[in-house]
PDB file of N, CA and C in Angstrom:
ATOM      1  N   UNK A   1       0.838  -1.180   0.000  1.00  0.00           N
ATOM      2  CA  UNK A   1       0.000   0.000   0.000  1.00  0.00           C
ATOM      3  C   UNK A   1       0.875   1.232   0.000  1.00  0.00           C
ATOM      4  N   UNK A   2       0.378   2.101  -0.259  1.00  0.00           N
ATOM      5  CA  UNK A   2       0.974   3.498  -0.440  1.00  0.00           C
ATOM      6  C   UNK A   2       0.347   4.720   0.696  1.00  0.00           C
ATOM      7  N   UNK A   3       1.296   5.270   1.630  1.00  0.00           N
ATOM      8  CA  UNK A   3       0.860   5.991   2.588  1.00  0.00           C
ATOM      9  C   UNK A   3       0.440   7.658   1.904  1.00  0.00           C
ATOM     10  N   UNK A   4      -0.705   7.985   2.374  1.00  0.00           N
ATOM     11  CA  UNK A   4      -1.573   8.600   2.440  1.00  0.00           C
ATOM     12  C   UNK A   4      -0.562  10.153   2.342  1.00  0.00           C
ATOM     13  N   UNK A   5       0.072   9.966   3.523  1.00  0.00           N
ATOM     14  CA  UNK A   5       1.074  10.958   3.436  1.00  0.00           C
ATOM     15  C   UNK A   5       2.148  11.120   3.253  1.00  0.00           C
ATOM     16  N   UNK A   6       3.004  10.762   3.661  1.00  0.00           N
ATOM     17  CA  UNK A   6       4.018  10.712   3.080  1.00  0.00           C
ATOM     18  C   UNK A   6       4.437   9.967   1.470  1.00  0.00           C
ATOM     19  N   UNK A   7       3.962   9.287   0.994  1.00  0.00           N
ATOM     20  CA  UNK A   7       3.362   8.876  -0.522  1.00  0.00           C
ATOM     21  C   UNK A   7       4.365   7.727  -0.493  1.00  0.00           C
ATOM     22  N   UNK A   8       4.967   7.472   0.249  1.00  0.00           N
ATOM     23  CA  UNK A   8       5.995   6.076   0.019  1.00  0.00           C
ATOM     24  C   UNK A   8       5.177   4.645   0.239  1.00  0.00           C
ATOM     25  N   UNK A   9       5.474   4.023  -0.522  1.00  0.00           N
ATOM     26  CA  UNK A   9       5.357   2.161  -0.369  1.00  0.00           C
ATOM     27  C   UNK A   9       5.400   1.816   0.631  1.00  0.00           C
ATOM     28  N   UNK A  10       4.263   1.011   1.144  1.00  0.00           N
ATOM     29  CA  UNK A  10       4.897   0.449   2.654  1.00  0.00           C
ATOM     30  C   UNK A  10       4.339  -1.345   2.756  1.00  0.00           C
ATOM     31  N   UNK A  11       4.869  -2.303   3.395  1.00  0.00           N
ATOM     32  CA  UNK A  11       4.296  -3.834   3.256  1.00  0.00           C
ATOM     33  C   UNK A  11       2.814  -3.694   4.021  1.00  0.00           C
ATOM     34  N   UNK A  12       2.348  -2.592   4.453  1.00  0.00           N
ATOM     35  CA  UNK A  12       1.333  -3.078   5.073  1.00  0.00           C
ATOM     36  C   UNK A  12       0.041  -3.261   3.995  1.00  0.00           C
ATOM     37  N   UNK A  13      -0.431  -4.602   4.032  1.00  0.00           N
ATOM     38  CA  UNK A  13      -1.761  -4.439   2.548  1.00  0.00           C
ATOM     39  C   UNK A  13      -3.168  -4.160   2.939  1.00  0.00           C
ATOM     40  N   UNK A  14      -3.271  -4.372   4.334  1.00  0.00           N
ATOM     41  CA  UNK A  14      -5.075  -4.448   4.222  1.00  0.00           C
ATOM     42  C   UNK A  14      -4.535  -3.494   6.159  1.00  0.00           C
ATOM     43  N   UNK A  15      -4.513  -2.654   6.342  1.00  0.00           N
ATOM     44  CA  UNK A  15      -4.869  -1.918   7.252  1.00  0.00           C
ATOM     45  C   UNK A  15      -6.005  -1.713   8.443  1.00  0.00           C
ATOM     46  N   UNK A  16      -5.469  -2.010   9.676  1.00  0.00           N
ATOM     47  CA  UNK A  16      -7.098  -2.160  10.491  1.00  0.00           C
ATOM     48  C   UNK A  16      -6.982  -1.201  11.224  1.00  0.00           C
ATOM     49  N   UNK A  17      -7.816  -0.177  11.760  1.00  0.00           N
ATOM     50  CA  UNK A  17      -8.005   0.802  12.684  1.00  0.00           C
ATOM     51  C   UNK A  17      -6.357   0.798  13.784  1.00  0.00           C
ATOM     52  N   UNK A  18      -5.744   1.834  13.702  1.00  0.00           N
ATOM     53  CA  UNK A  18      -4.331   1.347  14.928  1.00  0.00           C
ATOM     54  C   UNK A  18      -3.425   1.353  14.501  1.00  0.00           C
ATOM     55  N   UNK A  19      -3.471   1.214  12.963  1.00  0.00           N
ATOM     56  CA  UNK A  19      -2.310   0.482  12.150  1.00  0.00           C
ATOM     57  C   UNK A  19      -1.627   1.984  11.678  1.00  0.00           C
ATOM     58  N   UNK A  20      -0.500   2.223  11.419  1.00  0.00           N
ATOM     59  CA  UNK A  20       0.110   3.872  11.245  1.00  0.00           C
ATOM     60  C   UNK A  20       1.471   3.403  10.651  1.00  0.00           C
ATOM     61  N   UNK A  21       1.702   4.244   9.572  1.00  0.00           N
ATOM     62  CA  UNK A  21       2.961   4.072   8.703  1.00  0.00           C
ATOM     63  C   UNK A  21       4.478   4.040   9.486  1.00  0.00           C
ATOM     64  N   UNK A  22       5.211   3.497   9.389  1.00  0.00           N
ATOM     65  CA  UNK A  22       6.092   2.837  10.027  1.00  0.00           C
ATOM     66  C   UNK A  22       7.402   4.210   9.729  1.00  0.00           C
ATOM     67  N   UNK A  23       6.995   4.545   8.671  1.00  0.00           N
ATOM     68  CA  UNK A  23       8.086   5.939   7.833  1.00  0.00           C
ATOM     69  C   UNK A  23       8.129   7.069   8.454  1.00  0.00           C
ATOM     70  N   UNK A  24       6.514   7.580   8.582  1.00  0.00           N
ATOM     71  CA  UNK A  24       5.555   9.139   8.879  1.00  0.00           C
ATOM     72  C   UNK A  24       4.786   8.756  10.150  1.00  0.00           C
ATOM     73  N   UNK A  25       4.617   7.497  10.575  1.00  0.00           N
ATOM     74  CA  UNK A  25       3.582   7.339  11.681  1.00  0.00           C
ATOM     75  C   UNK A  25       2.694   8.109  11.916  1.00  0.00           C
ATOM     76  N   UNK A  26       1.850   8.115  10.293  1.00  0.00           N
ATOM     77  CA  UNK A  26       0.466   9.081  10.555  1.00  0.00           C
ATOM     78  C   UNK A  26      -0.383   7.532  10.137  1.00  0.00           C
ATOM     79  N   UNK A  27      -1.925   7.654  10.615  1.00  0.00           N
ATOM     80  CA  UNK A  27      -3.005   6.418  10.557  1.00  0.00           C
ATOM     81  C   UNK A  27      -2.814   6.104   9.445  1.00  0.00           C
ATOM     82  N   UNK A  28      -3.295   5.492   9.386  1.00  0.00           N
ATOM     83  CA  UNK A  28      -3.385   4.351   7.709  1.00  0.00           C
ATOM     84  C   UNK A  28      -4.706   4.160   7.187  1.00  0.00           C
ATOM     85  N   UNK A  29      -5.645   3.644   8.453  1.00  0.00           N
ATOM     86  CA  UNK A  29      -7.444   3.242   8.080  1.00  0.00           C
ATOM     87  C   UNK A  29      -7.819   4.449   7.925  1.00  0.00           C
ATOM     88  N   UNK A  30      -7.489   5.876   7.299  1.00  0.00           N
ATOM     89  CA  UNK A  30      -8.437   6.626   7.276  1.00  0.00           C
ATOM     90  C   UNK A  30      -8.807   6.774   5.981  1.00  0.00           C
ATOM     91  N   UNK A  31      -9.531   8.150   5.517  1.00  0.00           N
ATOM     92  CA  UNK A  31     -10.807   8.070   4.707  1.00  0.00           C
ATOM     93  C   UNK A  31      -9.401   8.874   3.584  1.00  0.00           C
ATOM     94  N   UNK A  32      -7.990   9.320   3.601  1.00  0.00           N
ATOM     95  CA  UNK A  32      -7.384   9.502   2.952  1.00  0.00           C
ATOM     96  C   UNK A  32      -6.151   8.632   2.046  1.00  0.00           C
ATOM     97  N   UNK A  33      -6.694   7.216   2.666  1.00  0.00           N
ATOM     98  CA  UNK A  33      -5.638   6.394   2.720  1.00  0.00           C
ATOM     99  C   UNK A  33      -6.469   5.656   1.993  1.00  0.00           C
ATOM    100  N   UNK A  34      -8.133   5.589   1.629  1.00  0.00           N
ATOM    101  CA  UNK A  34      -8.847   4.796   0.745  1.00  0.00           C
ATOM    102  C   UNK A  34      -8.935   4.949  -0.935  1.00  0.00           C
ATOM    103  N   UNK A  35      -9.158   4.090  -1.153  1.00  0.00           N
ATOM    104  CA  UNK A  35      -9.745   4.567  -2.771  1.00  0.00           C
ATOM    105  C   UNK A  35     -10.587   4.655  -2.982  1.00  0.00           C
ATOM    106  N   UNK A  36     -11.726   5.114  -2.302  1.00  0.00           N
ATOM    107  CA  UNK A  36     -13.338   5.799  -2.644  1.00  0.00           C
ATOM    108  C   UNK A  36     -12.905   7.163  -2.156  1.00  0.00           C
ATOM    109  N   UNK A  37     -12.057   7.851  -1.348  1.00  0.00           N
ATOM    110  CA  UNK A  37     -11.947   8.906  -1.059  1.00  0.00           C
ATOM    111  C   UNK A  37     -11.602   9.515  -2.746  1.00  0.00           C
ATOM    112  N   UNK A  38     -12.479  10.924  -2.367  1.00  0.00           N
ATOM    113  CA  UNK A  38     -12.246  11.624  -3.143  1.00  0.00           C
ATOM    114  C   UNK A  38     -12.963  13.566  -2.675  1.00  0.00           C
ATOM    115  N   UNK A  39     -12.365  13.846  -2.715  1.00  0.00           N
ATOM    116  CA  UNK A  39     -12.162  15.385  -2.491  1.00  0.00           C
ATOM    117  C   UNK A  39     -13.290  16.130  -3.287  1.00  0.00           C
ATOM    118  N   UNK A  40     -14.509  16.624  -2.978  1.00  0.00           N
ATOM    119  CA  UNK A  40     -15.732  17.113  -3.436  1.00  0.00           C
ATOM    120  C   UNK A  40     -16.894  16.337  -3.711  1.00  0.00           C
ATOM    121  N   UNK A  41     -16.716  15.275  -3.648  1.00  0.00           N
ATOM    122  CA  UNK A  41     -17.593  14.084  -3.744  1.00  0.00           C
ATOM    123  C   UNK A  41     -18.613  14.353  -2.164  1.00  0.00           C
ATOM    124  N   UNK A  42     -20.165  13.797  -2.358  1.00  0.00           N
ATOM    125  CA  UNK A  42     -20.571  13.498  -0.590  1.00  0.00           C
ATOM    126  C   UNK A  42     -19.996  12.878   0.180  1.00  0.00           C
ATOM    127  N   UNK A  43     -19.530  14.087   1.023  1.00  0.00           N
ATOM    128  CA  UNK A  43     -18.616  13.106   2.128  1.00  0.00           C
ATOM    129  C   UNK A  43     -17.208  13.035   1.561  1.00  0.00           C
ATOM    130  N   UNK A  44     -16.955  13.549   0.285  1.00  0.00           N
ATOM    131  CA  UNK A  44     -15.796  12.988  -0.204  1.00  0.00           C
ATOM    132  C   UNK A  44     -15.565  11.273  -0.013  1.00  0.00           C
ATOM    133  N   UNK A  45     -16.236  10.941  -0.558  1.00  0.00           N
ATOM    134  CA  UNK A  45     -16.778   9.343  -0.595  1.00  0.00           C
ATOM    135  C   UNK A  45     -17.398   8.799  -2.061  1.00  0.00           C
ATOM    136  N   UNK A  46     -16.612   8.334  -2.830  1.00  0.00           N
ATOM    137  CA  UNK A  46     -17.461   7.652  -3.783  1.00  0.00           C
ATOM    138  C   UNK A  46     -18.390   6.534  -3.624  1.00  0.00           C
ATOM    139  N   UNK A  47     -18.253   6.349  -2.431  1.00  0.00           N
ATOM    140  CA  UNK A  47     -18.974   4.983  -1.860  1.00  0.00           C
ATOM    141  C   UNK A  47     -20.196   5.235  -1.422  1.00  0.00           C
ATOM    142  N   UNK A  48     -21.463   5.423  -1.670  1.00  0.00           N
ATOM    143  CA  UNK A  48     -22.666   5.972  -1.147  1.00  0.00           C
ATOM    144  C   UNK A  48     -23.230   5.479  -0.003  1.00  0.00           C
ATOM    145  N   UNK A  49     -23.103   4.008   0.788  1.00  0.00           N
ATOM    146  CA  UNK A  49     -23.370   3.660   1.470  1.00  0.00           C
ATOM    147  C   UNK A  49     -22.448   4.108   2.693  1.00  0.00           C
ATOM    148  N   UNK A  50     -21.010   4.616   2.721  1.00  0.00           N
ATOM    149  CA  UNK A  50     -20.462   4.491   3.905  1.00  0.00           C
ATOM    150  C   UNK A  50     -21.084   5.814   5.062  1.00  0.00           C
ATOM    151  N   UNK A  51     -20.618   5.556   6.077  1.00  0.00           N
ATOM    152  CA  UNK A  51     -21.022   7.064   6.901  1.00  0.00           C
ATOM    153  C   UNK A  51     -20.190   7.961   6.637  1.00  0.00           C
ATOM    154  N   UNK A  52     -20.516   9.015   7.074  1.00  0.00           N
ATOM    155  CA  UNK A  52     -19.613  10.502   6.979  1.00  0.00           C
ATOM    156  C   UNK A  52     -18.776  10.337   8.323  1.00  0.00           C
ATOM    157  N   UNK A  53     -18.315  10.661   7.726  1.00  0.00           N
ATOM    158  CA  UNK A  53     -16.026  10.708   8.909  1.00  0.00           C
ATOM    159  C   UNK A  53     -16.169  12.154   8.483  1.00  0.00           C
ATOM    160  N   UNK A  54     -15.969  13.051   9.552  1.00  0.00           N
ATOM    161  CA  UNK A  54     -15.230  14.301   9.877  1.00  0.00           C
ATOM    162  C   UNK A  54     -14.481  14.392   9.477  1.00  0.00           C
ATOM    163  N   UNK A  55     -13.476  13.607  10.523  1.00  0.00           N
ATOM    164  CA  UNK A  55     -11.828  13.956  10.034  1.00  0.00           C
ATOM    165  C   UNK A  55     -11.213  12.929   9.397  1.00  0.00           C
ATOM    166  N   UNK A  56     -10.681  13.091   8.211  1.00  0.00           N
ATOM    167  CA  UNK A  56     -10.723  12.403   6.721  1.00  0.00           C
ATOM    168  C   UNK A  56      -8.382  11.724   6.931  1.00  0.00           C
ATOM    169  N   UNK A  57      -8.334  12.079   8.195  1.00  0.00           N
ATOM    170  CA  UNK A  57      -7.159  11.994   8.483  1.00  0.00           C
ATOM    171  C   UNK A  57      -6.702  10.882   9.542  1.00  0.00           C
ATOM    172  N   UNK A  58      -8.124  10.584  10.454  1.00  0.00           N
ATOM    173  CA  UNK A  58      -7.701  10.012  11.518  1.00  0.00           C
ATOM    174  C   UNK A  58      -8.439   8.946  11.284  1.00  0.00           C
ATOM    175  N   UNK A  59      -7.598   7.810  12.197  1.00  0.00           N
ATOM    176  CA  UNK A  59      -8.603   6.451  11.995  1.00  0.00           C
ATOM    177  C   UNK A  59      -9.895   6.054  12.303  1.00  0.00           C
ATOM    178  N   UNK A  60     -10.557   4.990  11.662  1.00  0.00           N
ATOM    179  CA  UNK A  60     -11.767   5.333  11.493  1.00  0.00           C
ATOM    180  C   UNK A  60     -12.619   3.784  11.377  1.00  0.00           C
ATOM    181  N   UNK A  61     -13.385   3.566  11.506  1.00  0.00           N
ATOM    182  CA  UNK A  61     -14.401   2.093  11.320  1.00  0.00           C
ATOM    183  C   UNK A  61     -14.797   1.735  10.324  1.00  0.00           C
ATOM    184  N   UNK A  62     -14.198   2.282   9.050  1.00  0.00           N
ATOM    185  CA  UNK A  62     -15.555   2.851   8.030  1.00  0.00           C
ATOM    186  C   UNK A  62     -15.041   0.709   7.671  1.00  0.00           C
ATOM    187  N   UNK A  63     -16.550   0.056   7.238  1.00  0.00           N
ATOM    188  CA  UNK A  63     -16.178  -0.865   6.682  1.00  0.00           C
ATOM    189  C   UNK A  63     -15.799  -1.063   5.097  1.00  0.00           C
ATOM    190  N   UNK A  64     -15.924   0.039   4.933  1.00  0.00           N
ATOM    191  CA  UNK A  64     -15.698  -0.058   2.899  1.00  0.00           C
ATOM    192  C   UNK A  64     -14.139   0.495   2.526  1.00  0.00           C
ATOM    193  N   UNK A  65     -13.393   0.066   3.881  1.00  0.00           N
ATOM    194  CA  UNK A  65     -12.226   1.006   3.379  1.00  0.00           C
ATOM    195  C   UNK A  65     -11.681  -0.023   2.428  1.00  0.00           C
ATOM    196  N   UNK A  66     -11.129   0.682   1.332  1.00  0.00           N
ATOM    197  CA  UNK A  66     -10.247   0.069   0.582  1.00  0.00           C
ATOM    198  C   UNK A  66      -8.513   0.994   0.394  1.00  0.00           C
ATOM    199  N   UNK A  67      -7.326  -0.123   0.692  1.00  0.00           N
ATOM    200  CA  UNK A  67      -6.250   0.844   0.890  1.00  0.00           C
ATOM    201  C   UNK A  67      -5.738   0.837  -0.666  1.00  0.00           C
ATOM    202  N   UNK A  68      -5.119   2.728  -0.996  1.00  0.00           N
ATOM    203  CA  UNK A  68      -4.680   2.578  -1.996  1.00  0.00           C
ATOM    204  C   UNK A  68      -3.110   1.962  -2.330  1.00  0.00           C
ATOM    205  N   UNK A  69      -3.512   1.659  -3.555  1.00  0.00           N
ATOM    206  CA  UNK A  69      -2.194   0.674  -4.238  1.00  0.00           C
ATOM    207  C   UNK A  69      -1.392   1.910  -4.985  1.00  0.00           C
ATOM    208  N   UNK A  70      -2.276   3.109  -5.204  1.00  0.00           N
ATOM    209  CA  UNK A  70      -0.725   3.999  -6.075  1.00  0.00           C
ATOM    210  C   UNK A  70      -1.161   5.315  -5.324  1.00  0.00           C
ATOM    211  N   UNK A  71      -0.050   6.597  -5.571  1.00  0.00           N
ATOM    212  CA  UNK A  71      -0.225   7.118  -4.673  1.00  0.00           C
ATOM    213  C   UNK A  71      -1.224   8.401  -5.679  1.00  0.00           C
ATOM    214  N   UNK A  72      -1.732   9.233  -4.705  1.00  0.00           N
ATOM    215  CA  UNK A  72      -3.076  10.001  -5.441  1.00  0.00           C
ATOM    216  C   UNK A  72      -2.638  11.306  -5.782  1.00  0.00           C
ATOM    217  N   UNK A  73      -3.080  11.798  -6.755  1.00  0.00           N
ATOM    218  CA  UNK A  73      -2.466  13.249  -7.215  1.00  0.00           C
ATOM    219  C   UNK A  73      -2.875  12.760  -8.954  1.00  0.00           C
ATOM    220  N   UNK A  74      -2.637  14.025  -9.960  1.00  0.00           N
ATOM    221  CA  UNK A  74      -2.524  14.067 -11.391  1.00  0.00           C
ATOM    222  C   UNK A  74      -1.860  12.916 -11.304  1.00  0.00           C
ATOM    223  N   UNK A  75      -2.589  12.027 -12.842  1.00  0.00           N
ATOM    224  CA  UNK A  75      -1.491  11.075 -13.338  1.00  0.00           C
ATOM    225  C   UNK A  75      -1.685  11.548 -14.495  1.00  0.00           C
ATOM    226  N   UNK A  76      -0.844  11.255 -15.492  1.00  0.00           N
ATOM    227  CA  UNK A  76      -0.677  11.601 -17.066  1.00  0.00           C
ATOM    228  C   UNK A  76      -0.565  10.038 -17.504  1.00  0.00           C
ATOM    229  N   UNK A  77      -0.631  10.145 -19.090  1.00  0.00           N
ATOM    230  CA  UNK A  77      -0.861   9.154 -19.596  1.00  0.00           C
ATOM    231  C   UNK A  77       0.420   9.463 -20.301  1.00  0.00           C
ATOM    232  N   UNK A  78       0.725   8.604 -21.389  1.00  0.00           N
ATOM    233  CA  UNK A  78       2.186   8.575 -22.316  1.00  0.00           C
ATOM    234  C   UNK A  78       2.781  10.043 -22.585  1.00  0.00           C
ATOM    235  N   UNK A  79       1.673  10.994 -23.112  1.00  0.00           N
ATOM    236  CA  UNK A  79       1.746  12.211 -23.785  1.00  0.00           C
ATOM    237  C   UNK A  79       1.597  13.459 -22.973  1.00  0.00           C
ATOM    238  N   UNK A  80       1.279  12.852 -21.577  1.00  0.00           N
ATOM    239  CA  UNK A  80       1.209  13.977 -21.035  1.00  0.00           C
ATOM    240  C   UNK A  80      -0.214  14.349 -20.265  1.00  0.00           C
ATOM    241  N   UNK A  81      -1.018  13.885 -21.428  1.00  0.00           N
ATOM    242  CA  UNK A  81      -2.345  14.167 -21.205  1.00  0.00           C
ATOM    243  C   UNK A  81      -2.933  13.630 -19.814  1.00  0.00           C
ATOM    244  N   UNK A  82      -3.994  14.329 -19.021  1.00  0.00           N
ATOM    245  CA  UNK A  82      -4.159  13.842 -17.915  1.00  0.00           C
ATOM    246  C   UNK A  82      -5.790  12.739 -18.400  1.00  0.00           C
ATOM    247  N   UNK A  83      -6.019  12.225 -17.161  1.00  0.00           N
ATOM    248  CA  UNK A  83      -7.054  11.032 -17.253  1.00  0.00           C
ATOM    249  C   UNK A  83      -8.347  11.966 -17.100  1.00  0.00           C
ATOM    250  N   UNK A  84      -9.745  11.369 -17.483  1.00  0.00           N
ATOM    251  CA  UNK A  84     -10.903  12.145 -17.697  1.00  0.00           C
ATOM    252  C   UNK A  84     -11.357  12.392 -15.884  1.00  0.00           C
ATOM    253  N   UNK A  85     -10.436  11.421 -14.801  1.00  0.00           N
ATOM    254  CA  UNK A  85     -11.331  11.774 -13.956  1.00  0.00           C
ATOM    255  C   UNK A  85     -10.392  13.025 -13.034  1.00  0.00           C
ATOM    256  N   UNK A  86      -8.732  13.293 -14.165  1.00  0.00           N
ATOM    257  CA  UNK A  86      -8.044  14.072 -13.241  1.00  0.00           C
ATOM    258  C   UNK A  86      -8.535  15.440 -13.334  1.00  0.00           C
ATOM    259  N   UNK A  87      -8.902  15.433 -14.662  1.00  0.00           N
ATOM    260  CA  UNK A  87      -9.845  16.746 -15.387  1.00  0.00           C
ATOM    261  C   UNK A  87     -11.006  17.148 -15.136  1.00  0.00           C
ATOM    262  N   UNK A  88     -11.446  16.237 -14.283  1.00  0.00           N
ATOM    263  CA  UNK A  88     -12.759  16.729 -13.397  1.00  0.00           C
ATOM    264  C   UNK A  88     -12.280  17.274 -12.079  1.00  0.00           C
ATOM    265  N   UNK A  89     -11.020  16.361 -11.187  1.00  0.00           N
ATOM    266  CA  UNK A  89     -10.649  17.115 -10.224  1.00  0.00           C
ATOM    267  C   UNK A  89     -10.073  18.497 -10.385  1.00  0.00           C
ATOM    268  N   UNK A  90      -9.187  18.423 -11.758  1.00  0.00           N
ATOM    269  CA  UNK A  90      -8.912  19.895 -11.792  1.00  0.00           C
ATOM    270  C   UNK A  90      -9.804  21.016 -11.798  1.00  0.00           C
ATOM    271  N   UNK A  91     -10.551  20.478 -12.405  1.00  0.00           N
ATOM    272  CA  UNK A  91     -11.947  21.857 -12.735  1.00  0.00           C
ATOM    273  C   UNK A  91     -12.655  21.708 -11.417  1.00  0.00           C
ATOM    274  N   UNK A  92     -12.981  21.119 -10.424  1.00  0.00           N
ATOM    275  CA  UNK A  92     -13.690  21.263  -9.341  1.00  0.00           C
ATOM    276  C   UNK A  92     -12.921  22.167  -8.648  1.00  0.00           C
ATOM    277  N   UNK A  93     -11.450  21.546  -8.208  1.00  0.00           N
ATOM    278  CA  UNK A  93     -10.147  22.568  -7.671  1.00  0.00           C
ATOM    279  C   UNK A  93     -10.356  23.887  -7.766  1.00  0.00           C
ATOM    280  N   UNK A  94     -10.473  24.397  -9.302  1.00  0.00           N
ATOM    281  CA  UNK A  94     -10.699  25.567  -9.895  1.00  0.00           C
ATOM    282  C   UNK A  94     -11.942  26.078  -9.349  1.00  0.00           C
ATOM    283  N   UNK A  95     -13.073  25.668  -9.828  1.00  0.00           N
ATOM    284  CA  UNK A  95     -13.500  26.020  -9.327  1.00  0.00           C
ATOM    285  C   UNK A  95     -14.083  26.461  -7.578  1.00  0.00           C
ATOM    286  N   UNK A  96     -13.544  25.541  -6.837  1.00  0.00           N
ATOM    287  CA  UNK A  96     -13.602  25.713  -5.609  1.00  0.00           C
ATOM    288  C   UNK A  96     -12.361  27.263  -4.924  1.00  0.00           C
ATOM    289  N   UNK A  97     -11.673  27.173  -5.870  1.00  0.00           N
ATOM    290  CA  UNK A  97     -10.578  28.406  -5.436  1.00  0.00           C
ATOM    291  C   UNK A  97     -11.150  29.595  -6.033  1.00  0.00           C
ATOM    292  N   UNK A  98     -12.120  29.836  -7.208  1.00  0.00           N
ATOM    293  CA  UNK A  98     -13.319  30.951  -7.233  1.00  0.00           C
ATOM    294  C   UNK A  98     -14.024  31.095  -6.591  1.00  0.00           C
ATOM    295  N   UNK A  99     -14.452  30.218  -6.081  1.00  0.00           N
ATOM    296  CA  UNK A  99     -15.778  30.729  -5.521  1.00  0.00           C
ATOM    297  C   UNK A  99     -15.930  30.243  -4.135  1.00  0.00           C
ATOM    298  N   UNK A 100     -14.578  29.414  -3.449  1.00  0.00           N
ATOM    299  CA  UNK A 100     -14.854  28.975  -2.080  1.00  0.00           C
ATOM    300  C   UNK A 100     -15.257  27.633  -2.247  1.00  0.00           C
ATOM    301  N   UNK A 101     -15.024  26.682  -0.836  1.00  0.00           N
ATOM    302  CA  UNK A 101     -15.760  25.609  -0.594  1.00  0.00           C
ATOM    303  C   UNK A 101     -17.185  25.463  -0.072  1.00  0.00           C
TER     304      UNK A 101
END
């Protein structure tokens, strides 16, 4: 899995509430360390069923966590070009820095 924060590789694969990067010793089970997290989404949750977590940093119960395998930010493809869903985060970004959250 790939830590949330500090963005390095780590052996841990399936993360349970407690569990904290061995590198950064920040949590691991949280809602930033998943791959339904996503930043403007409800809840910042692509997952519609889970509950709302506050703090998107600290560990958490949620049962739908899934830990990510690469680390999150723009990816580009061969040419440069970014992916259709990085181009939605960008334009939300944008727009959220006009007009506020």
């Amino acid at each position: 899995m790939i830590c949330w924060k500090c963005k390095k590789e780590i052996s841990i694969e399936k993360p349970v509430r407690g569990d904290e990067c061995p590198l950064c010793h920040a949590d691991l089970h949280v809602c930033r360390a998943c791959d339904f997290y996503e930043s403007g989404a409800h809840n910042d949750c692509r997952e519609s069923s889970a509950d709302m977590v506050t703090d998107k940093e600290r560990s958490n119960f949620c049962d739908y966590f899934r830990a990510l395998r690469q680390a999150q930010g723009p990816q580009t493809g061969a040419q440069g070009a970014q992916t259709g869903n990085d181009k939605a985060s960008a334009a939300r970004n944008a727009f959220n820095a006009l007009f506020g959250d």
